[in-house]
N, C-alpha and C. Protein backbone atom coordinates (compact mmCIF):
# COMPACT_ATOMS: atom_id res chain seq x y z
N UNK A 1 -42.36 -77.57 318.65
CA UNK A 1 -42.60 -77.06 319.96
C UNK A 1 -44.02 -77.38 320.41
N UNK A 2 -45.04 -77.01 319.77
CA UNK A 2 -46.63 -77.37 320.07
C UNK A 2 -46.79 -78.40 319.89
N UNK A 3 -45.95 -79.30 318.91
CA UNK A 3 -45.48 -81.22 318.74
C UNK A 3 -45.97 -81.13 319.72
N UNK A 4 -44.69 -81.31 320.80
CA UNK A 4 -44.26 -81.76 322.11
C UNK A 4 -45.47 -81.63 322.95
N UNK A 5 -45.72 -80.46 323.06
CA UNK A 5 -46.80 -80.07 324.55
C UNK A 5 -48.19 -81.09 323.98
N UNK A 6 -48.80 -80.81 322.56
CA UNK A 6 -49.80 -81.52 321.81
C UNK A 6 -49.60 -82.80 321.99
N UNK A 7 -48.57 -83.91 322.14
CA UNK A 7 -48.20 -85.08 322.23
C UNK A 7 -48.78 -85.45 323.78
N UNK A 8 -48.09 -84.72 324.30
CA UNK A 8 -48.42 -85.10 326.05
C UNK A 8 -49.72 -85.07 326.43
N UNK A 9 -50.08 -83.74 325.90
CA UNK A 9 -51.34 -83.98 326.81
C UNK A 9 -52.41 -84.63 325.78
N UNK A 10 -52.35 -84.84 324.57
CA UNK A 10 -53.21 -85.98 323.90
C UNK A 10 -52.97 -87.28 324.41
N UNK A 11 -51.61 -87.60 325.27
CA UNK A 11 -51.66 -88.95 325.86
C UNK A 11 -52.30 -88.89 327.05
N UNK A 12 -51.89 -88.13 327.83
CA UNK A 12 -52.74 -87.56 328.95
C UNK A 12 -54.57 -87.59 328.77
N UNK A 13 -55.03 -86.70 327.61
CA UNK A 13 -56.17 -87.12 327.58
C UNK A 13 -56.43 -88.29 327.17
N UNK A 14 -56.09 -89.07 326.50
CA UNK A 14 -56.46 -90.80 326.16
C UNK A 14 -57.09 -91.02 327.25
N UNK A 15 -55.94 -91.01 328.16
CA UNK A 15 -55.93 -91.94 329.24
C UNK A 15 -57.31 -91.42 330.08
N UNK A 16 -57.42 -90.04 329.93
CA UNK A 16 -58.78 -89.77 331.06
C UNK A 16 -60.02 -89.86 330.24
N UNK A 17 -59.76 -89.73 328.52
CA UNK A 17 -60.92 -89.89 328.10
C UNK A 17 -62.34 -90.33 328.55
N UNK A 18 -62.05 -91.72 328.94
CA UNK A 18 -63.05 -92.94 329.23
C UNK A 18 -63.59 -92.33 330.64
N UNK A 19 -63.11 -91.75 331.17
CA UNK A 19 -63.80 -91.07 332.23
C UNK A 19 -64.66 -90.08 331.92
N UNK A 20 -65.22 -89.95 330.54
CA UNK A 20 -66.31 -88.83 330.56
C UNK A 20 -67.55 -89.48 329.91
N UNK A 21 -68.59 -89.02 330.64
CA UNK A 21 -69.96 -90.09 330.51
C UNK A 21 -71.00 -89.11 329.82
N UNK A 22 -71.33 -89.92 328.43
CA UNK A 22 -72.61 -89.01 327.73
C UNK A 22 -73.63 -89.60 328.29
N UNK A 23 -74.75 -88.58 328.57
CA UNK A 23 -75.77 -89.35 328.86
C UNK A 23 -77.36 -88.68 328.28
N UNK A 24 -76.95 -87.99 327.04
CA UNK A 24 -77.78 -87.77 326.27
C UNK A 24 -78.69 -88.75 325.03
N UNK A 25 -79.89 -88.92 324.67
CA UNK A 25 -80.24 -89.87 324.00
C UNK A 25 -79.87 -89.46 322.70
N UNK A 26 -79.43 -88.19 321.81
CA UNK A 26 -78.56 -87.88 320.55
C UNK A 26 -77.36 -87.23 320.86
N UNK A 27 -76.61 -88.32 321.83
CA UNK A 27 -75.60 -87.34 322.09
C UNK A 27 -74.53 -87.99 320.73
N UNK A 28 -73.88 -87.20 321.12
CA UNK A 28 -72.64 -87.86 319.46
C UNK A 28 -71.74 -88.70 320.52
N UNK A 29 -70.99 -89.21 319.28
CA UNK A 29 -70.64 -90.61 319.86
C UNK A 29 -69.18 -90.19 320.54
N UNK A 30 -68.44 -91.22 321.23
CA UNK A 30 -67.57 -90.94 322.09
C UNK A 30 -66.04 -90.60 321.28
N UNK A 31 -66.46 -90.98 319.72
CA UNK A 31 -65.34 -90.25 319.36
C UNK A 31 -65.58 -89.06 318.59
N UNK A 32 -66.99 -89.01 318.45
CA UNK A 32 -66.85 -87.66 317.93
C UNK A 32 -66.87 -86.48 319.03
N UNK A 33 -66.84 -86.46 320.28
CA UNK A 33 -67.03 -85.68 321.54
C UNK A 33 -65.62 -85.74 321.92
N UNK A 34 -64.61 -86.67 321.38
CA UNK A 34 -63.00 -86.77 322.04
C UNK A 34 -62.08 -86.00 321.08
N UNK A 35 -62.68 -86.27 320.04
CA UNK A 35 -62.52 -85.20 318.72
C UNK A 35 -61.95 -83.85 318.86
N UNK A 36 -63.31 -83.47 319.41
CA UNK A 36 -63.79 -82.37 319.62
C UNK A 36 -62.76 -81.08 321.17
N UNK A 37 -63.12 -82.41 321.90
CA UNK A 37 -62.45 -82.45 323.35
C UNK A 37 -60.97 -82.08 323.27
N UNK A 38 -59.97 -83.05 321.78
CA UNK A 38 -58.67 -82.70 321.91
C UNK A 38 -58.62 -81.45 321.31
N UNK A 39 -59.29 -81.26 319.91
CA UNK A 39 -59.30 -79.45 319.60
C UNK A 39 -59.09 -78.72 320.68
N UNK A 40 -60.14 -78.82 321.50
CA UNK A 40 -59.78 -77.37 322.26
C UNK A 40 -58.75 -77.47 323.82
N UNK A 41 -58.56 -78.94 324.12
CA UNK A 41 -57.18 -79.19 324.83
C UNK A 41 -55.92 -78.55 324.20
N UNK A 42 -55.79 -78.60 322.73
CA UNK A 42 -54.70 -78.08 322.44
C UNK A 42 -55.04 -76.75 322.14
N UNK A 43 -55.61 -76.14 322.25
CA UNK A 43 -56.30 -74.81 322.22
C UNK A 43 -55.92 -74.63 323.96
N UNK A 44 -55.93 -74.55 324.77
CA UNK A 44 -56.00 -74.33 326.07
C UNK A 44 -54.54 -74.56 326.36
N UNK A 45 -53.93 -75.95 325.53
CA UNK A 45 -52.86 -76.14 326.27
C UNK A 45 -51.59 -75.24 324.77
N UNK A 46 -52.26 -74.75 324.22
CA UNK A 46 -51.08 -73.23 323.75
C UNK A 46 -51.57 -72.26 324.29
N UNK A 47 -52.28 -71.91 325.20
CA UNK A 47 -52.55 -70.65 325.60
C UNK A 47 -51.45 -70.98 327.54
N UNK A 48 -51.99 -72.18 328.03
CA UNK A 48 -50.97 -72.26 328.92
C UNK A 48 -49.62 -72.08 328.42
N UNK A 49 -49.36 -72.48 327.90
CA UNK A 49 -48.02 -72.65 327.30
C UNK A 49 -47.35 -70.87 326.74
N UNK A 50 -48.41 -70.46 326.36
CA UNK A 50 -47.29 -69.21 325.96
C UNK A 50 -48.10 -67.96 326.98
N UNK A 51 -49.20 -68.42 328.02
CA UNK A 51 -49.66 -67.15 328.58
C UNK A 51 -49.07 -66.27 329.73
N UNK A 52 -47.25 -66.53 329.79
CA UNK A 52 -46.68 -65.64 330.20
C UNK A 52 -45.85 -64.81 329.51
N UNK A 53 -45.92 -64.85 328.34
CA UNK A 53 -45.54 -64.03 327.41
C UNK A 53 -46.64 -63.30 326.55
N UNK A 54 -47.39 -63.63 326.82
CA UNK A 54 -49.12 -62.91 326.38
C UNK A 54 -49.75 -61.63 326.96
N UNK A 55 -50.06 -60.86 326.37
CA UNK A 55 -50.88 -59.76 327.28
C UNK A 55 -51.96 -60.67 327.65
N UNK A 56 -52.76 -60.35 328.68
CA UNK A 56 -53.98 -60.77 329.30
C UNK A 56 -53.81 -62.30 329.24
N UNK A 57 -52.76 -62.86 329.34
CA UNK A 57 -52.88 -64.17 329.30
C UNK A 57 -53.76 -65.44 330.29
N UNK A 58 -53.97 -64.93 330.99
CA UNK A 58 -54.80 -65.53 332.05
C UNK A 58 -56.69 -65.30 331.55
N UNK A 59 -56.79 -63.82 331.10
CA UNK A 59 -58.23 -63.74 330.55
C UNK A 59 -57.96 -64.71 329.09
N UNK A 60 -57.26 -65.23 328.29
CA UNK A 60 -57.00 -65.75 326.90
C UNK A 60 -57.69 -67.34 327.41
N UNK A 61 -57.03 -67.59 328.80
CA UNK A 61 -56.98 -68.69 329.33
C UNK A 61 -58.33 -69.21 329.76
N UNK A 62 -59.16 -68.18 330.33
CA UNK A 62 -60.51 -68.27 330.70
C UNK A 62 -61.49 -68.38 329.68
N UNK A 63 -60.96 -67.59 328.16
CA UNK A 63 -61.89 -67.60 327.27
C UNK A 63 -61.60 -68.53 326.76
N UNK A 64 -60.65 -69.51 326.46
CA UNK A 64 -60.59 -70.77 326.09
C UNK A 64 -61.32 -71.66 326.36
N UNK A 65 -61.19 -71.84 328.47
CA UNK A 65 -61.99 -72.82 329.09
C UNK A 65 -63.35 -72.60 328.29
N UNK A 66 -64.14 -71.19 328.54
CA UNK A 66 -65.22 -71.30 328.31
C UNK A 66 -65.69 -71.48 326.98
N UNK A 67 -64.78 -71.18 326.13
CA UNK A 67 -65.43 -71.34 324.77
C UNK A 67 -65.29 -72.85 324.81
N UNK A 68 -64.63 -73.72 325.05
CA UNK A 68 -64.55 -75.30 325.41
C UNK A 68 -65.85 -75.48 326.00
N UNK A 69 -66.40 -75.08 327.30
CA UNK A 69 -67.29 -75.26 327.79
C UNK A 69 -69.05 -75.34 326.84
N UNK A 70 -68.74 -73.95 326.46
CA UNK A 70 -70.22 -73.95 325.65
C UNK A 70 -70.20 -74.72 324.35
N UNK A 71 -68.92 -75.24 323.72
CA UNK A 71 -69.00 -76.06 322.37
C UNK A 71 -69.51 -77.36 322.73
N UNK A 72 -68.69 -77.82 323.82
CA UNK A 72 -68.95 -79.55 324.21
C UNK A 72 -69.87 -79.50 325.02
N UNK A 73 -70.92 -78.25 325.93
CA UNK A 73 -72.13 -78.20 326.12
C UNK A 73 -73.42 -78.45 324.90
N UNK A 74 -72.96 -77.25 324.19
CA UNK A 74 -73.87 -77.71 322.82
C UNK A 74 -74.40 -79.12 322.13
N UNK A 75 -72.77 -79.79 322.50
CA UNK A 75 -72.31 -80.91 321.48
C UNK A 75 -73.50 -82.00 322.67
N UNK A 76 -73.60 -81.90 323.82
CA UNK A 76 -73.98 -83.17 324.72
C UNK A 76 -75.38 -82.58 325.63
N UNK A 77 -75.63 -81.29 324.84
CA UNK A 77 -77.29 -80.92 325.54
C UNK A 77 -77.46 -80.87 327.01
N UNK A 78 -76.34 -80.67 327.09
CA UNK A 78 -76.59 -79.57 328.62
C UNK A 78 -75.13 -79.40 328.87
N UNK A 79 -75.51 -77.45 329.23
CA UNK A 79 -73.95 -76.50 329.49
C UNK A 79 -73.72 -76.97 330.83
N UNK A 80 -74.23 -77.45 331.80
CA UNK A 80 -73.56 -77.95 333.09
C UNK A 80 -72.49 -78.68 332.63
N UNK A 81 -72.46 -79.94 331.70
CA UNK A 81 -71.97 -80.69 331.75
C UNK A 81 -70.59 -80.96 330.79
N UNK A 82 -71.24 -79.49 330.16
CA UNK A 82 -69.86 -79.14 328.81
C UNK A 82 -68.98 -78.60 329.75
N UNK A 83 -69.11 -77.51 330.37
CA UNK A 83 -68.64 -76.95 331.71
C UNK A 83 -67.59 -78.23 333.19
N UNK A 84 -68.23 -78.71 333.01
CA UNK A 84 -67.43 -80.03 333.67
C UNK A 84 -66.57 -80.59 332.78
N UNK A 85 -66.95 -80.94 331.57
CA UNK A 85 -65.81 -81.36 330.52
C UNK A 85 -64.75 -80.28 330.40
N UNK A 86 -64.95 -78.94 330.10
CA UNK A 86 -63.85 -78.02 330.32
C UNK A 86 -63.20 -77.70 331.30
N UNK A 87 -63.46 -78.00 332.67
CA UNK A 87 -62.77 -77.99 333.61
C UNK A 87 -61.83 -79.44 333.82
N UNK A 88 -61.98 -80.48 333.65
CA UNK A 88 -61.81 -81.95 333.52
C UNK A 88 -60.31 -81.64 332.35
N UNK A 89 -60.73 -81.24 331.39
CA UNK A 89 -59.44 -80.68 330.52
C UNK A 89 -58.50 -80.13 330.77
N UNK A 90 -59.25 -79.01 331.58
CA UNK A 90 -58.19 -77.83 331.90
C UNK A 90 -57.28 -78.65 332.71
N UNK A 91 -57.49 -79.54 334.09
CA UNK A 91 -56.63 -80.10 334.95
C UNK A 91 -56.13 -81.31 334.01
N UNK A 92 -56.27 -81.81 333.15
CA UNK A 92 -55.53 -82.77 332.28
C UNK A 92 -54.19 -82.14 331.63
N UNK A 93 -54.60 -80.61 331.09
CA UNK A 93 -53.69 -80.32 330.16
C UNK A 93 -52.65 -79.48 331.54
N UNK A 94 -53.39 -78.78 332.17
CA UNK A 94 -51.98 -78.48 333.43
C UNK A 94 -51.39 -79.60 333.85
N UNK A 95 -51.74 -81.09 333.85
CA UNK A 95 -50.76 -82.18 334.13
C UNK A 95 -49.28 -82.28 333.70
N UNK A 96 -49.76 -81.79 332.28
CA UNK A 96 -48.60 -81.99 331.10
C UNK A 96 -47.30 -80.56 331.13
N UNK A 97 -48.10 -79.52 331.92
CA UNK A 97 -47.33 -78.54 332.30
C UNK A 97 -46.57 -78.24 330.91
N UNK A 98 -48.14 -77.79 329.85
CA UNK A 98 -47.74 -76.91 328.77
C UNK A 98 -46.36 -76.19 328.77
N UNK A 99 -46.91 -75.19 329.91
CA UNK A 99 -45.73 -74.18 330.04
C UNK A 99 -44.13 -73.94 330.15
N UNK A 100 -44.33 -75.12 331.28
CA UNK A 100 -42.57 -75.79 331.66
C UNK A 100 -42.34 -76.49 330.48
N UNK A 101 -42.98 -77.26 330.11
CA UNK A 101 -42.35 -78.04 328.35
C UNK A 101 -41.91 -76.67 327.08
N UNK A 102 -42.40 -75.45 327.10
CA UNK A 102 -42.19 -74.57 326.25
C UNK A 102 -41.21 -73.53 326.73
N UNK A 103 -40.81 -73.44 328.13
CA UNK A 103 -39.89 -72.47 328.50
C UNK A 103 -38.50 -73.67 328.10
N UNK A 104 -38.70 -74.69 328.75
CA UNK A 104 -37.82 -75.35 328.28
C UNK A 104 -37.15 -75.04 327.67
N UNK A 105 -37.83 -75.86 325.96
CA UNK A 105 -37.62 -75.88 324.60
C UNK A 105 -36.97 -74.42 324.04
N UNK A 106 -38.05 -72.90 324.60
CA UNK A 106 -37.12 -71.76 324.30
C UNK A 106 -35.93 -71.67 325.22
N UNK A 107 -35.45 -72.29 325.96
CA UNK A 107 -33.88 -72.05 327.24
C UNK A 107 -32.95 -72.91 326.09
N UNK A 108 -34.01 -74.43 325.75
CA UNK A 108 -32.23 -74.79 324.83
C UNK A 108 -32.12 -74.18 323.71
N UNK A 109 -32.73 -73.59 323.25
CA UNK A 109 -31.77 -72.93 321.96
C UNK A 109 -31.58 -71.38 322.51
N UNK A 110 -31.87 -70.89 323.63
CA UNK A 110 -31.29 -69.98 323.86
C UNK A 110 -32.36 -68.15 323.55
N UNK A 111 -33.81 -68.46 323.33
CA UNK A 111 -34.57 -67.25 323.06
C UNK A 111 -34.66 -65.87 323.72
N UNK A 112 -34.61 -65.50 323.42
CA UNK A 112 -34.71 -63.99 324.46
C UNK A 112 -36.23 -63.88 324.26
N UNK A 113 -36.18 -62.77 325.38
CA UNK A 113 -37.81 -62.78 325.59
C UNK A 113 -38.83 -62.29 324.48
N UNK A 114 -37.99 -60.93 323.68
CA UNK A 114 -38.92 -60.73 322.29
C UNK A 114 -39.08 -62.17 321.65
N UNK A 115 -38.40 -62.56 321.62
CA UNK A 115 -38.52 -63.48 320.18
C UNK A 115 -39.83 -65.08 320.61
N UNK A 116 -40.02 -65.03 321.89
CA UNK A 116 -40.41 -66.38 322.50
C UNK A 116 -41.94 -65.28 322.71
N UNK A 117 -41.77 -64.08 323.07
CA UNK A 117 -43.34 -63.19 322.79
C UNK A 117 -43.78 -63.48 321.34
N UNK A 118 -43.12 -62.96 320.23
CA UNK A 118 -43.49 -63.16 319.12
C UNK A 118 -43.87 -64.32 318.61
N UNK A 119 -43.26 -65.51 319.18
CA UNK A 119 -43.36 -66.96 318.54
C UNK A 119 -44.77 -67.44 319.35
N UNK A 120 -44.82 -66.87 320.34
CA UNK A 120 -46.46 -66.76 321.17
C UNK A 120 -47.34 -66.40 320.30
N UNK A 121 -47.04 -65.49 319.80
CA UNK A 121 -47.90 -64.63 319.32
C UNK A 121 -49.07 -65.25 318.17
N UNK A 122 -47.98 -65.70 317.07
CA UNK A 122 -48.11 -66.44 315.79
C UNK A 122 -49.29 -67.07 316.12
């Protein structure tokens, strides 16, 4: 199930990768910052994915962005720009429409709503 959604939007980010510009003189290199970048895409894109079956799922969602924000700020020496990378994500991984790929997947085998809360949960 997280396969699926993790598949997409890691192709999804490929493709926008190259659109993000270091411009620090020790910044780490472009794959160790894409690295980094897909961690918390798939971090963001399971919280889309199960944050209607989540309490506070929308605050889960915000603390994601931002914890994205201040890591890949850290990582490239200035939070403006980690902050732009986490927003840049966030609209990559809603491309892939986490969510609709996981209601899906729980409709064909048939989940009721406890059981697709709990499998959130995990």
């Amino acid at each position: 199930m997280r396969k699926i959604i993790l598949n997409a939007v890691v192709c999804l980010f490929a493709i926008n990768a190259s659109s993000f510009a270091i411009s620090a003189e020790s910044s780490p290199s472009r794959d160790e910052l894409n690295d980094v970048m897909k961690v918390h895409a798939s971090e963001i894109a399971a919280v889309i994915a199960c944050k209607d079956y989540l309490e506070n799922g929308e605050e889960r969602l915000t603390e994601a962005k931002s914890k994205a924000g201040r890591v890949l700020g850290k990582m490239v020496g200035n939070q403006a720009k980690g902050s732009e990378y986490a927003s840049r994500i966030l609209v990559t991984v809603n491309e892939a429409k986490p969510d609709e790929q996981l209601k899906a997947e729980f409709d064909k085998v048939n989940l009721d709503h406890s059981v697709r809360v709990a499998k959130c949960a995990q």
